[in-house]
Structures are given as structure tokens and as C-alpha cells.
C-alpha atoms as a PDB file:
ATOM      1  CA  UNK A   1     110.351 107.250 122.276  1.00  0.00           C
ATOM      2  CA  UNK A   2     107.139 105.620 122.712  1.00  0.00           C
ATOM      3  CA  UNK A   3     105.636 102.651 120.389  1.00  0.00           C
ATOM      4  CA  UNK A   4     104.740 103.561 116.632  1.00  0.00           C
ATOM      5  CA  UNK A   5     101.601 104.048 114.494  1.00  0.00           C
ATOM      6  CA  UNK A   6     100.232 104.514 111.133  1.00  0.00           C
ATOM      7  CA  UNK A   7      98.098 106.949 109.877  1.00  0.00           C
ATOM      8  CA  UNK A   8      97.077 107.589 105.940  1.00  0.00           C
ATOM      9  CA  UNK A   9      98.272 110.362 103.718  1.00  0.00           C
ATOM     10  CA  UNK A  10      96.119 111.422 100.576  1.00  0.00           C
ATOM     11  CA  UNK A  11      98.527 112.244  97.875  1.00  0.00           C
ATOM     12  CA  UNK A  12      97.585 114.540  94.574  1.00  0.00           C
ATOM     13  CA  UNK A  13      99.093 113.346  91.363  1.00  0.00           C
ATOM     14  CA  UNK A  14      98.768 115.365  88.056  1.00  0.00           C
ATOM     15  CA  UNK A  15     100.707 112.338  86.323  1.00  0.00           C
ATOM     16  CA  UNK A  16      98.985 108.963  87.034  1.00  0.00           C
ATOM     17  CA  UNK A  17     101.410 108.506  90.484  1.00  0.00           C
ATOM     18  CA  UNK A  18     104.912 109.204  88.971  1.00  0.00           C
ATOM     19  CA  UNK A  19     104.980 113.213  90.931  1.00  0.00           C
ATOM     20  CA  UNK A  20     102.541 113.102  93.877  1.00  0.00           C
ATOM     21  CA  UNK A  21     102.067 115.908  96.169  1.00  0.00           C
ATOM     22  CA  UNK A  22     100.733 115.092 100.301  1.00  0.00           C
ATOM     23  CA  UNK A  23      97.331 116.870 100.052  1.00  0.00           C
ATOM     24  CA  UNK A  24      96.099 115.540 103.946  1.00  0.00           C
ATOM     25  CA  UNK A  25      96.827 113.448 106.629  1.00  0.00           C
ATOM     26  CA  UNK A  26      94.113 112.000 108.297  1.00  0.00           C
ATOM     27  CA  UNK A  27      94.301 112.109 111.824  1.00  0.00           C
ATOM     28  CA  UNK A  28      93.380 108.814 112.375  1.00  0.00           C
ATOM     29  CA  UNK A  29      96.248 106.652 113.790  1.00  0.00           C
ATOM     30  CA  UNK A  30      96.209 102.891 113.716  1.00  0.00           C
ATOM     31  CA  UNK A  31      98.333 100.293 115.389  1.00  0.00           C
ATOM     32  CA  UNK A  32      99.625  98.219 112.434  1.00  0.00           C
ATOM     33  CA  UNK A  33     100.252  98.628 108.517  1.00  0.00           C
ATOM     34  CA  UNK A  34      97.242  96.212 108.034  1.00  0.00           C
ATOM     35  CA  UNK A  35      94.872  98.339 110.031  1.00  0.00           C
ATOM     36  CA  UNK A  36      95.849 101.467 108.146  1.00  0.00           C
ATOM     37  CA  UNK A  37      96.109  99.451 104.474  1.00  0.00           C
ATOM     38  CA  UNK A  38      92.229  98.133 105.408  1.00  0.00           C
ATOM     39  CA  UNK A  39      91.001 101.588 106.054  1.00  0.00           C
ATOM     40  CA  UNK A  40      92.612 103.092 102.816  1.00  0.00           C
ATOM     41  CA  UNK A  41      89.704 102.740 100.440  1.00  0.00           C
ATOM     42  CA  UNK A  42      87.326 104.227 102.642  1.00  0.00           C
ATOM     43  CA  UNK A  43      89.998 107.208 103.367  1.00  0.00           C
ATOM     44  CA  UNK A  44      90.000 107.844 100.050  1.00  0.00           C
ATOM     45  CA  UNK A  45      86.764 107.519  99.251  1.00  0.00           C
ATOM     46  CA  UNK A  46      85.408 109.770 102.048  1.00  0.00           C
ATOM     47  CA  UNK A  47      88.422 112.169 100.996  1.00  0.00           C
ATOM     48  CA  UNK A  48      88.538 112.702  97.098  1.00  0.00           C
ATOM     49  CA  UNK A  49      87.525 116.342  96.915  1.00  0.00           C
ATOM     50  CA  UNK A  50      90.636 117.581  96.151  1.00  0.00           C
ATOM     51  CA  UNK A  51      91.274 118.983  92.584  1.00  0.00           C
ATOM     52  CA  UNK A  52      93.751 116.624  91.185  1.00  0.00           C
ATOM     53  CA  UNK A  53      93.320 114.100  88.181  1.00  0.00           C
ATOM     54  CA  UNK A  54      94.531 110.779  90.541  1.00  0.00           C
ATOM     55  CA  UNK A  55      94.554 110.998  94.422  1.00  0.00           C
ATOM     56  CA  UNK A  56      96.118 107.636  96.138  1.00  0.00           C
ATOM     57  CA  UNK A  57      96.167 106.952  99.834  1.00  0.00           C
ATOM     58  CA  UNK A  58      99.204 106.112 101.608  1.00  0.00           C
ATOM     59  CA  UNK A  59      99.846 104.302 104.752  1.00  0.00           C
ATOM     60  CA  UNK A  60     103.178 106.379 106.493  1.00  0.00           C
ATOM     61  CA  UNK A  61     104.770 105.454 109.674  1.00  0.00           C
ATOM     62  CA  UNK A  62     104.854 107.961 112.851  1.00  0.00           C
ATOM     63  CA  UNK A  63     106.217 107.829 116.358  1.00  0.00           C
ATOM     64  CA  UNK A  64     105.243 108.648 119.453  1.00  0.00           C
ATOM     65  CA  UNK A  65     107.308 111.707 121.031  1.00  0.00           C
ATOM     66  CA  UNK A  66     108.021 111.558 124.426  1.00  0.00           C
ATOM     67  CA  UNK A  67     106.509 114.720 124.883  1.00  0.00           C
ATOM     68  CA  UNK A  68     103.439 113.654 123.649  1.00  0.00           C
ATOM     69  CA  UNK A  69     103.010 110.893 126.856  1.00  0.00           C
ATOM     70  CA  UNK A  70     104.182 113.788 129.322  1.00  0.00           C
ATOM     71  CA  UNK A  71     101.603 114.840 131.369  1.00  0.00           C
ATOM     72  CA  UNK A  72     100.184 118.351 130.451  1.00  0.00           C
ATOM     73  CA  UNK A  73     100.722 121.189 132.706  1.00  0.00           C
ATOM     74  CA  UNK A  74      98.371 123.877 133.041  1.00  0.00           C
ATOM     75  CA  UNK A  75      99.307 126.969 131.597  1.00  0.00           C
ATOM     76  CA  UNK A  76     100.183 130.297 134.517  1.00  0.00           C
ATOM     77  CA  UNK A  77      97.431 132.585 133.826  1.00  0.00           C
ATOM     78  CA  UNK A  78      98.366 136.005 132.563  1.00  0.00           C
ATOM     79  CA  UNK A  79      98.481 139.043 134.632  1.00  0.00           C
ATOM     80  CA  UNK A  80      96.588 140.906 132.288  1.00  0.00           C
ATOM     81  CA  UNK A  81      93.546 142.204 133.098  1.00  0.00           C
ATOM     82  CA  UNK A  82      93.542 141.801 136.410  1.00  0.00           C
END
């Protein structure tokens, strides 16, 4: 498993933040918590069309799969056609 990153999640709440529903996650993907917490407001900001009374960005932790640093194979082309 490779090293980890953030990226930001928009969340939908109908109740002021108590029940929140994941409404995007940007693909953006930053190295540290701080990065992602500094680039919240503008998320949000850029990404508040989304028909809830409170939206709230959230910084969530991924990792790296190991098949995402494997080099990519081409794919056999398909005898189809031919």
C-alpha cells in the first residue's frame, strides 16, 4: 500500500449537520489534512449547487492501492471486425 492522501467530500444536510448525506467527492487529492482543510472553503464555495438547506465540506482520508502504482498494460485488441 502506497502513501496516503486527502481529498474533500461535500456532504448534504436537511438538519443543520446532525444527518448528512456524501453528495461529491472532489477529485482533487492533497498530501496533508492542512492542504485539504485550506482548500475547503473554496470547495465549497465553487460546489454549493446542490439542493440541500446546509452543505459542509469534509476532509476524508484515502490510500493509495497498489494497483493504482502498477504500470498499465495495454488492452489485446478484439478480434472483431477484422
Amino acid at each position: 500500500m502506497g502513501a496516503g492522501y486527502f481529498v474533500i467530500a461535500i456532504l448534504g444536510c436537511a438538519d443543520g449537520g446532525s444527518a448528512c448525506t456524501p453528495v461529491a467527492t472532489l477529485p482533487t487529492r492533497y498530501e496533508s489534512s492542512a492542504q485539504c482543510a485550506s482548500a475547503s472553503v473554496s470547495a465549497l464555495e465553487a460546489n454549493s449547487n446542490f439542493d440541500f438547506p446546509t452543505l459542509l465540506a469534509r476532509c476524508r482520508q484515502g490510500a493509495t492501492k497498489a494497483s493504482d502504482n502498477a504500470p498499465r498494460r495495454n488492452s489485446p485488441k478484439s478480434a472483431i471486425g477484422r
